[in-house]
Structures are given as C-alpha cells and as structure tokens.
N, C-alpha and C. Protein backbone atom coordinates (compact mmCIF):
# COMPACT_ATOMS: atom_id res chain seq x y z
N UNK A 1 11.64 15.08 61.74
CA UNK A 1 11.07 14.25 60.69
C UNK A 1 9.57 14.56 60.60
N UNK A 2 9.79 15.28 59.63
CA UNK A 2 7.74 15.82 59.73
C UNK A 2 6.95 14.90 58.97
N UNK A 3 6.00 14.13 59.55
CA UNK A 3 4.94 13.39 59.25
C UNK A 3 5.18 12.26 59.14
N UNK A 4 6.28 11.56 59.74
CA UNK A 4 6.83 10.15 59.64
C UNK A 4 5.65 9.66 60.28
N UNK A 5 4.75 10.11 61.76
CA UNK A 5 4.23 9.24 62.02
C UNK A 5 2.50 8.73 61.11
N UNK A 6 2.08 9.52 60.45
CA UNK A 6 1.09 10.37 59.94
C UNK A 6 1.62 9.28 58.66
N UNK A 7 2.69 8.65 57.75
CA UNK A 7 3.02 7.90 56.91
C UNK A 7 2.54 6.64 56.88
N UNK A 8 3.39 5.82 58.64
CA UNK A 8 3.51 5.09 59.12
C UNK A 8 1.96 4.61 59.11
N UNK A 9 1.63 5.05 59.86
CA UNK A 9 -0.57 4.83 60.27
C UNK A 9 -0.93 4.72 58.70
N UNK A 10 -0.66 5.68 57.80
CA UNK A 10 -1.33 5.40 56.28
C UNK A 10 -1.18 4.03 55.84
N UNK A 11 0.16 3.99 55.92
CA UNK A 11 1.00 1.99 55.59
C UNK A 11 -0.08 1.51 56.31
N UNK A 12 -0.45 1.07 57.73
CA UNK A 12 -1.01 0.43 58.72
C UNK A 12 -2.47 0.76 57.94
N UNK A 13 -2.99 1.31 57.63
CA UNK A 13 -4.13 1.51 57.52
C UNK A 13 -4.42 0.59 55.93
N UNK A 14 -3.75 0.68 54.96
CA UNK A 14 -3.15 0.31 53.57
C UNK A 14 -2.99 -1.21 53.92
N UNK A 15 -2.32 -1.84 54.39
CA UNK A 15 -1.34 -2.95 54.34
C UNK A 15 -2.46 -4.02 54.15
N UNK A 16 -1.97 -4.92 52.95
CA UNK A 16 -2.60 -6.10 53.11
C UNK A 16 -1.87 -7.23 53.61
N UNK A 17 -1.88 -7.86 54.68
CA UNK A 17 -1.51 -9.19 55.39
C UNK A 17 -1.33 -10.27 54.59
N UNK A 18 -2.23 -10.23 53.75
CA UNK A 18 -2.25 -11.65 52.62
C UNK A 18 -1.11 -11.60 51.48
N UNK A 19 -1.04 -10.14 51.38
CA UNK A 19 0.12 -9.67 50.46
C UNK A 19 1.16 -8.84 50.79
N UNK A 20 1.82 -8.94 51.98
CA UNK A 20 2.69 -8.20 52.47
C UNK A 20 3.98 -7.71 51.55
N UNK A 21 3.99 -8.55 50.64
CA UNK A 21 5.27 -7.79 49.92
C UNK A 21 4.48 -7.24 48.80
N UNK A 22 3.56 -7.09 48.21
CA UNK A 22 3.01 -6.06 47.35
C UNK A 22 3.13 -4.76 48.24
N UNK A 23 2.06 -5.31 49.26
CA UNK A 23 2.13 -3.92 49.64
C UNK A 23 3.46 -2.98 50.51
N UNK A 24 4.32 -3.48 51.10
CA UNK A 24 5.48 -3.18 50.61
C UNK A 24 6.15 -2.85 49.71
N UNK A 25 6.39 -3.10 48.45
CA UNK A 25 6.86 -2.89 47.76
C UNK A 25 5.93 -1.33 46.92
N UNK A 26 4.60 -1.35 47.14
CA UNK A 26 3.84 -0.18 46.29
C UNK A 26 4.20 0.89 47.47
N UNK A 27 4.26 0.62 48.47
CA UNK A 27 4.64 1.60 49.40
C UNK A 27 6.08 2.26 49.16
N UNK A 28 6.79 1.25 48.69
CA UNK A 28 8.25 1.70 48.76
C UNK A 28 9.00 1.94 47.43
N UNK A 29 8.07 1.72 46.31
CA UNK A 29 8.03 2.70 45.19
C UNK A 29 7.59 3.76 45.13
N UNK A 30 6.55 4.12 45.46
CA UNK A 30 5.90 5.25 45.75
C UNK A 30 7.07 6.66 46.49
N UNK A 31 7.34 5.83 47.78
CA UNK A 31 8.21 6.86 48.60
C UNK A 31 9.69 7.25 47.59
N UNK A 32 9.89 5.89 47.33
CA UNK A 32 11.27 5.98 46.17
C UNK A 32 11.07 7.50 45.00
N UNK A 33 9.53 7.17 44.51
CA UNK A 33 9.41 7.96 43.41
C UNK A 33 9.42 9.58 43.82
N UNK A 34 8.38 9.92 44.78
CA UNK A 34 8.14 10.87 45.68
C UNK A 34 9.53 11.95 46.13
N UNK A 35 10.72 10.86 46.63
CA UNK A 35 12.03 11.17 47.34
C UNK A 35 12.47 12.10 45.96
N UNK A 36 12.70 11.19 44.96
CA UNK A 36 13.23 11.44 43.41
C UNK A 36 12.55 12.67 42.96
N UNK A 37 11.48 12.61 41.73
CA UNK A 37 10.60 13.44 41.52
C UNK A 37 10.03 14.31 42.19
N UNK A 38 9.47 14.33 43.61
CA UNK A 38 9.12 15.72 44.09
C UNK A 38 9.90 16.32 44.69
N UNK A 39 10.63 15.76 45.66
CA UNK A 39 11.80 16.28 46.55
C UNK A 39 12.98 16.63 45.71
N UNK A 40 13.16 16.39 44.43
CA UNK A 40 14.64 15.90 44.00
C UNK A 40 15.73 15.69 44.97
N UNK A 41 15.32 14.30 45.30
CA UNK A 41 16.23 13.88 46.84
C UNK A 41 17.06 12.52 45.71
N UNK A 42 17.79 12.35 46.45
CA UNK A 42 18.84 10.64 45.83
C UNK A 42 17.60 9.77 46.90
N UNK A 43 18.05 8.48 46.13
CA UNK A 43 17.70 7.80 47.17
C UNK A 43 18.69 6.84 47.54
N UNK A 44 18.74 6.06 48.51
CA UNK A 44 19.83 5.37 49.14
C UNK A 44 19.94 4.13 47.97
N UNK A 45 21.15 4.07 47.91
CA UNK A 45 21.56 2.83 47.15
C UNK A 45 21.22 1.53 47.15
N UNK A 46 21.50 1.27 48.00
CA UNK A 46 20.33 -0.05 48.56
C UNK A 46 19.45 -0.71 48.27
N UNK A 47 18.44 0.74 47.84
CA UNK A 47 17.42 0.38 47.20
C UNK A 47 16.99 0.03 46.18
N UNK A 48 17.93 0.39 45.34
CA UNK A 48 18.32 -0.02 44.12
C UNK A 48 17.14 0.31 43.07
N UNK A 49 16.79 1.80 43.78
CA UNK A 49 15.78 2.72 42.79
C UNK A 49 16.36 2.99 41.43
N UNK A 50 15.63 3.06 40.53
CA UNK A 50 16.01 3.53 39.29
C UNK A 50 14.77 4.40 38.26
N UNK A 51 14.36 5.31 38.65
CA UNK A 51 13.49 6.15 38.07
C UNK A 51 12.85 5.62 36.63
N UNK A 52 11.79 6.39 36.61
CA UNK A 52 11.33 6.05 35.19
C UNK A 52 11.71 6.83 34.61
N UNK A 53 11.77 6.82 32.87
CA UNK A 53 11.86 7.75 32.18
C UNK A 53 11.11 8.48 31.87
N UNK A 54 9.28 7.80 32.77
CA UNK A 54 8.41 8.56 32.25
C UNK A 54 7.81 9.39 33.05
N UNK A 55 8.62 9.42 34.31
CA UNK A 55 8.35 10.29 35.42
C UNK A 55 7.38 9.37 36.96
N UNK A 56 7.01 9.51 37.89
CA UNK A 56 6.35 9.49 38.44
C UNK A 56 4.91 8.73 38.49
N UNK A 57 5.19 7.51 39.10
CA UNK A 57 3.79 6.39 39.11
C UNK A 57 2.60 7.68 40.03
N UNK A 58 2.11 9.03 39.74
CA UNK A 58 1.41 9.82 40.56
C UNK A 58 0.44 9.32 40.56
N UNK A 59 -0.31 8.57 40.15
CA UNK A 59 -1.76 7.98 39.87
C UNK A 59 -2.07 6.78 40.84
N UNK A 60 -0.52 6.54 41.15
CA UNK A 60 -0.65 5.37 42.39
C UNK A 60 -1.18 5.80 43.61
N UNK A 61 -2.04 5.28 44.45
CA UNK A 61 -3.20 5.88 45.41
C UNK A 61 -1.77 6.01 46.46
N UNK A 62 -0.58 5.33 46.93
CA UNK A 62 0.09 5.21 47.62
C UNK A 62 0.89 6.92 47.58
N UNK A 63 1.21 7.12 46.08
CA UNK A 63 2.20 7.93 46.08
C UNK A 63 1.01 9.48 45.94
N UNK A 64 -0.11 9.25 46.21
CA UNK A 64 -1.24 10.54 45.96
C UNK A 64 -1.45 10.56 47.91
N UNK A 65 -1.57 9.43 48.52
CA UNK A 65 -1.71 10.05 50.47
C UNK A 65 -0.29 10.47 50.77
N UNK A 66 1.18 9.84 50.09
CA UNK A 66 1.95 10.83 50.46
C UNK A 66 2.32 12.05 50.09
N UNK A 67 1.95 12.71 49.08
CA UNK A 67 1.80 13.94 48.55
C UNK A 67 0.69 14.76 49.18
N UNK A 68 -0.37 14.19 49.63
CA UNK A 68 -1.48 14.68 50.20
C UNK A 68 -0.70 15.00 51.54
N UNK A 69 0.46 14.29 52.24
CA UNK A 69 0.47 14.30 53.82
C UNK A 69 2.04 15.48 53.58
N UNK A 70 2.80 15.31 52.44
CA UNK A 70 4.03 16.66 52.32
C UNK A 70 4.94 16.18 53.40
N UNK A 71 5.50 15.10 53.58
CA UNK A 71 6.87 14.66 54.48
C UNK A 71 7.85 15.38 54.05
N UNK A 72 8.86 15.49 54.71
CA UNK A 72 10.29 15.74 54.54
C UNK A 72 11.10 14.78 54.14
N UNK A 73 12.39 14.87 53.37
CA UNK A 73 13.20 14.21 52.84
C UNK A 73 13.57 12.92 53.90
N UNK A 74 13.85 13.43 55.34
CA UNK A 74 14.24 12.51 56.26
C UNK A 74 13.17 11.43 56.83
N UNK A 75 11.65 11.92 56.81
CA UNK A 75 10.86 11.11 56.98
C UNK A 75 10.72 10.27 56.32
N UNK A 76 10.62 10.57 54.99
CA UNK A 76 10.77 9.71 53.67
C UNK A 76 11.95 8.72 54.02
N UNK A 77 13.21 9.07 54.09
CA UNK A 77 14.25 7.99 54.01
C UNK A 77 14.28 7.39 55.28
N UNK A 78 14.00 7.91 56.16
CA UNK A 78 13.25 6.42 57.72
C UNK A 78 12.29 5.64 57.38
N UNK A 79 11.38 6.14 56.67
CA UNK A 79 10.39 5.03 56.37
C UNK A 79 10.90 4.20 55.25
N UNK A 80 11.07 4.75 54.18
CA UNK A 80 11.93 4.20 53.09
C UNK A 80 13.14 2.71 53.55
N UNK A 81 14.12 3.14 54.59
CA UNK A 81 15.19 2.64 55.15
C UNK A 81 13.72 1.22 55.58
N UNK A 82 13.00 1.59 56.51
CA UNK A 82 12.33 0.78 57.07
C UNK A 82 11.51 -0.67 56.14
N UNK A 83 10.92 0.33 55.19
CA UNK A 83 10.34 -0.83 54.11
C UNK A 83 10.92 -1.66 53.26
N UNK A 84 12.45 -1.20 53.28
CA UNK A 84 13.89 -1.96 52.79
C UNK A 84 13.90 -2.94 53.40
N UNK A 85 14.35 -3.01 54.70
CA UNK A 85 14.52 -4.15 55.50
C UNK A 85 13.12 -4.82 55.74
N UNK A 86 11.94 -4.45 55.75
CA UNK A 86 10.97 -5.35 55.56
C UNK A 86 10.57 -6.27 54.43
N UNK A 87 11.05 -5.85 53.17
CA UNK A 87 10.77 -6.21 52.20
C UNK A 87 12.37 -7.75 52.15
N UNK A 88 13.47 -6.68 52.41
CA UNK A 88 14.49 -8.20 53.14
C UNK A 88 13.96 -9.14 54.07
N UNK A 89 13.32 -9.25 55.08
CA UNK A 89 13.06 -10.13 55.42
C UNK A 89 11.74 -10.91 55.02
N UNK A 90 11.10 -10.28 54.17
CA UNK A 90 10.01 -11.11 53.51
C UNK A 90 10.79 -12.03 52.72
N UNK A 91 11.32 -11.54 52.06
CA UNK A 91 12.29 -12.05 50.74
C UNK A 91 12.89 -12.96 51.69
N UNK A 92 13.57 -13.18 52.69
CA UNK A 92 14.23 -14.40 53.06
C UNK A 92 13.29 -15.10 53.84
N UNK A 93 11.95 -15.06 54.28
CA UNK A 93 11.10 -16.14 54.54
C UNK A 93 10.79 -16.76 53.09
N UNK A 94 11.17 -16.14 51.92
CA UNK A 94 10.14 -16.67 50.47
C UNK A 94 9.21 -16.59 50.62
N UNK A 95 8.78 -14.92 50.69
CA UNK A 95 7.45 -14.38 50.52
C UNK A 95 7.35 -13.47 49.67
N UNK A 96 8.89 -13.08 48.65
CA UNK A 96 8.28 -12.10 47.85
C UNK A 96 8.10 -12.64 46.52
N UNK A 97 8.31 -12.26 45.36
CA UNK A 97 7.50 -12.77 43.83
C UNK A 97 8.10 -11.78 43.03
C-alpha cells in the first residue's frame, strides 16, 4: 500500500475537531473522486459514491495533497474503507449534517 501512511498524517494534519464530519467527509470525497477519475478504480459500494458529471472536485485542496502524494488503488481503498466507518460512527453519535 504505497503512501497510506504519508495520507493518513495529511488527514491528521487537515482535520478539524470542531468539524469532524466535514472534514471527513472532504477527505472522503476527494479519495472517492481520485479512486474514480484518476485511477479509474470502482469504488466500494458502501460508499455510495456517485461521480460527477462534471468530472473531478480537483480544485479541492484535499483531492490536490493526494495527487501531489500518487497512492495506489489499495491505499486509497484502506483509507477510504477507514473514513467510511468514521463518518458511521459520527453519524450515530448525531454529529453529521
């Protein structure tokens, strides 16, 4: 998994506390879009990605450090997998919007 950890630290470095499911969620569009559009990877169902028609949020600072850092498909979908279930359990404290 090349650069999973090098992702991970970007999130950590990124993350706002006050807004944990924004930033979750810009994180995990981003990777969604990234998986799709650059990789032409699927993404897991789950996630219940659905592309734009207009291509690629690239302008998002999230989805420009992971293009800057070039992960692999599998790093992407561990972290991806990961911000799923974070974003579930925000959502069942009633923290997301």
């Amino acid at each position: 998994m090349r650069h999973l950890e090098i992702i991970k630290d970007q999130f950590k470095l990124d993350y706002d506390s006050y807004d944990a499911w924004g930033s979750a969620m810009a994180w995990h569009f981003a990777v969604a879009d990234y998986l799709h559009w650059a990789l032409d990877s699927d993404t897991p169902s789950e996630w219940q990605y659905s592309p734009s028609p207009f291509g690629p949020d690239d302008e998002c600072p999230q989805y420009q450090i992971i293009a800057e850092i070039g992960p692999d498909t599998e790093a992407l979908e561990h972290f991806g997998n990961a911000l799923h279930r974070f974003s579930q359990y925000l959502d069942s404290k009633g923290e997301s919007y």
